[in-house]
C-alpha atoms as a PDB file:
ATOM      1  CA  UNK A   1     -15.684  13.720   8.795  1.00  0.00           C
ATOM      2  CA  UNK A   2     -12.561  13.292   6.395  1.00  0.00           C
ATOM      3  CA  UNK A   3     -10.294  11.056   5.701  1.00  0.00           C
ATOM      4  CA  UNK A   4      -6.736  11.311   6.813  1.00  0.00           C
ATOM      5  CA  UNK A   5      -3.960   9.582   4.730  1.00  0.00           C
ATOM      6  CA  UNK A   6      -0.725   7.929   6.557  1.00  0.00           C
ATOM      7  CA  UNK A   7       2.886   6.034   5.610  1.00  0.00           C
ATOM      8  CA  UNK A   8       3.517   2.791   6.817  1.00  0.00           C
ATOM      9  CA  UNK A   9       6.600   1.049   5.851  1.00  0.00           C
ATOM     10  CA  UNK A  10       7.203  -3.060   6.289  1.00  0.00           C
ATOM     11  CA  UNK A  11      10.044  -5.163   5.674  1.00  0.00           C
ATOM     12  CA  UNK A  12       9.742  -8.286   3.201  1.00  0.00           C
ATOM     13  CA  UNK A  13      11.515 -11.319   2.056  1.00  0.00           C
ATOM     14  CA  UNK A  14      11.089 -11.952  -1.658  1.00  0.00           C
ATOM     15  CA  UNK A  15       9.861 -14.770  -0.881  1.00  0.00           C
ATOM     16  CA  UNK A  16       7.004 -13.043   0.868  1.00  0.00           C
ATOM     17  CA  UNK A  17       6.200 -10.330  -1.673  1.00  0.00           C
ATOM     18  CA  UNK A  18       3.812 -11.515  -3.570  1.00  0.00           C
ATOM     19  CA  UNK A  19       1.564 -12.758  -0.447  1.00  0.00           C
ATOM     20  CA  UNK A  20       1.603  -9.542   1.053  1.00  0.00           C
ATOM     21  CA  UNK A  21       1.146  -7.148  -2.140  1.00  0.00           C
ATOM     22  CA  UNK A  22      -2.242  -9.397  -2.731  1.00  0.00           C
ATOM     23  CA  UNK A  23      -2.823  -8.955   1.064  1.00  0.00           C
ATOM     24  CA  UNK A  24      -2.762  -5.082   0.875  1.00  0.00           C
ATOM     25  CA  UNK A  25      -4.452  -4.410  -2.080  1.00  0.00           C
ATOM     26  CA  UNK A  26      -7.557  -6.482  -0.498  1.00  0.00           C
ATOM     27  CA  UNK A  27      -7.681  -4.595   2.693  1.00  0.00           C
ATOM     28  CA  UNK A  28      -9.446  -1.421   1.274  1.00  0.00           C
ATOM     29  CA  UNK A  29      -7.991   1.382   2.912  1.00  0.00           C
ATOM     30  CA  UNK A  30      -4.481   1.373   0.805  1.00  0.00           C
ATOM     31  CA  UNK A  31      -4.284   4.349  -1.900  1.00  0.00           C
ATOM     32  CA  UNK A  32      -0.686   3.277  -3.191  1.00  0.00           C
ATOM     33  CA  UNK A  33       1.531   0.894  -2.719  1.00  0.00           C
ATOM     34  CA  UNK A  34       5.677   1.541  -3.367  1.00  0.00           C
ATOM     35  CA  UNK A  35       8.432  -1.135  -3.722  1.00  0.00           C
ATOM     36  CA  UNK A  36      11.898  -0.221  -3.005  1.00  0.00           C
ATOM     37  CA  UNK A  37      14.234  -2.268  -2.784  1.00  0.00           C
ATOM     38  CA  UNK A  38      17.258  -2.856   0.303  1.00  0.00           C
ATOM     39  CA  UNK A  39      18.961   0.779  -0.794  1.00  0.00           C
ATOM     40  CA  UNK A  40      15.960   2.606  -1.322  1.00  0.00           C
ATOM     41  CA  UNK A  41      15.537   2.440  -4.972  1.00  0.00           C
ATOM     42  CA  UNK A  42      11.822   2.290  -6.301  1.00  0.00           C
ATOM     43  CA  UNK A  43      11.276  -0.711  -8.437  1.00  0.00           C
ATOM     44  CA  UNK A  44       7.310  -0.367  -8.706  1.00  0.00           C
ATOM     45  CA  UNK A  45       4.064   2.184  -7.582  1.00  0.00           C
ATOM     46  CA  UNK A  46       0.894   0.873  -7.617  1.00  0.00           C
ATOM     47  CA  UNK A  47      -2.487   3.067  -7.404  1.00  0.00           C
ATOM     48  CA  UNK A  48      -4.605   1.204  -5.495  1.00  0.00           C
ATOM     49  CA  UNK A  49      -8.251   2.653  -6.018  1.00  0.00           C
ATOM     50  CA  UNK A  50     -11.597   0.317  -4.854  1.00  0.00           C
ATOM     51  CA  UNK A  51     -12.646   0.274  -8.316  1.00  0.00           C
ATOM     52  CA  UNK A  52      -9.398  -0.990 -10.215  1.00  0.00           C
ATOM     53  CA  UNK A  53      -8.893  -3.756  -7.545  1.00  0.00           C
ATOM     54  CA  UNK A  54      -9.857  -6.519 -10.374  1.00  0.00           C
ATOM     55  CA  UNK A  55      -8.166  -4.847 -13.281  1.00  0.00           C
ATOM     56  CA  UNK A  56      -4.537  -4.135 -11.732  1.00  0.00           C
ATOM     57  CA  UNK A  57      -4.445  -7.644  -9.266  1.00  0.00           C
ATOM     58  CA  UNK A  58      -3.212  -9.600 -11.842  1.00  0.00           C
ATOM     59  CA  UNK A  59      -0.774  -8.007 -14.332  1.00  0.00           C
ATOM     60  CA  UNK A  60       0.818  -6.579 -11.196  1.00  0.00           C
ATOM     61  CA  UNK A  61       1.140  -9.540  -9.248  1.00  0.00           C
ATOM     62  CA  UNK A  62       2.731 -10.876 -12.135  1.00  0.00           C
ATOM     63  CA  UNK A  63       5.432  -8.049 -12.229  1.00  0.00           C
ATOM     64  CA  UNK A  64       5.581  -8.390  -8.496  1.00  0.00           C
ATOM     65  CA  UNK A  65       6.566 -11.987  -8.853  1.00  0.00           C
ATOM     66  CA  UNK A  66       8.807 -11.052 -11.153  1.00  0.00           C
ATOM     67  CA  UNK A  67      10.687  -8.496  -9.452  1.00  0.00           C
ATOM     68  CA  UNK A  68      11.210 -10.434  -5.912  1.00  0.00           C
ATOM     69  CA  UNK A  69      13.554 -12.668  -7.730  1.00  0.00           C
ATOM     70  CA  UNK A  70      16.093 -10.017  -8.735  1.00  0.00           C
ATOM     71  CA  UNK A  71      16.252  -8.612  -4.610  1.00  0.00           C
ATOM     72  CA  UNK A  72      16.312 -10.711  -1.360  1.00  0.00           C
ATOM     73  CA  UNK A  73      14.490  -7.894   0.913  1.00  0.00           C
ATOM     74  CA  UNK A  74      12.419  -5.311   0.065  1.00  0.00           C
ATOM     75  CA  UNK A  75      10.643  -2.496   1.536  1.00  0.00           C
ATOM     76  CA  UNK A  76       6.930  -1.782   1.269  1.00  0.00           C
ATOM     77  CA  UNK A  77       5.573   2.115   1.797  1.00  0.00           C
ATOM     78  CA  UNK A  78       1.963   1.842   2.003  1.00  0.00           C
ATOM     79  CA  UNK A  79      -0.047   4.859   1.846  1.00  0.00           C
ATOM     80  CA  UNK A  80      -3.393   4.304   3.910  1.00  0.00           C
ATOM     81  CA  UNK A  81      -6.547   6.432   4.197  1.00  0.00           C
ATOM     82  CA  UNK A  82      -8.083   6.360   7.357  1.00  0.00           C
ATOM     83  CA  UNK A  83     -11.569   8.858   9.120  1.00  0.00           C
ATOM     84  CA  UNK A  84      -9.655  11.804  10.601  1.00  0.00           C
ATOM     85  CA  UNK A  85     -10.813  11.380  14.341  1.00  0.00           C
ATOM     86  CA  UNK A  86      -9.415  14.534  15.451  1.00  0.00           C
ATOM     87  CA  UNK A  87     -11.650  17.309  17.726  1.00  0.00           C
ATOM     88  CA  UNK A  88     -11.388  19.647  15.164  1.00  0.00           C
ATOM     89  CA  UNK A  89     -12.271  17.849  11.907  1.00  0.00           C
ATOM     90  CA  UNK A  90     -15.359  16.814  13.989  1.00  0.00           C
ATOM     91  CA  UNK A  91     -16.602  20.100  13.857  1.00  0.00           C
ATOM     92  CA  UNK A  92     -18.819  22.131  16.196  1.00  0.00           C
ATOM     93  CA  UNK A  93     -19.848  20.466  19.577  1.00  0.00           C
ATOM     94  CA  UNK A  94     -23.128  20.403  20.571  1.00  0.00           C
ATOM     95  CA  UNK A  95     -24.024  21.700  24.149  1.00  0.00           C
END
């Protein structure tokens, strides 16, 4: 069975950046995260792999922080990888 990626797109406060940057990254199933701001410029990407979880937190947290100063509202694309649960990735039925 594969995995099948998938956009999501929320809606942020500055305010509440931060909180839910650190949020996604701990879930597990985010590849990348993307922070655009109100007119759809990208201020930040962020690989999110399982192994690089305790090297990138920080310094980007920091430049997270940093960032939801400048803009009141923000837009967060998150790119998640989920089993592909489709009849024909399941292959062959049995009979």
């Amino acid at each position: 069975m594969g995995l099948q990626n998938f956009i999501e797109e929320v809606e942020v406060l500055g305010r509440d950046l931060v909180e839910k940057i650190r949020a996604l990254i701990h879930e597990g199933n985010v590849q990348r995260i993307i922070i655009k701001d109100e007119h759809g410029h990208t201020f930040i990407e962020i690989p999110v792999t399982f192994a690089a979880i305790g090297a990138i937190a920080a310094p980007v947290l920091a430049a997270v922080g940093a960032i939801s100063a400048i803009v009141a509202k923000f837009t967060i694309v998150v790119e998640r990888a989920e089993p592909n649960t489709s009849a024909d990735a399941a292959g062959p039925k049995k009979q």
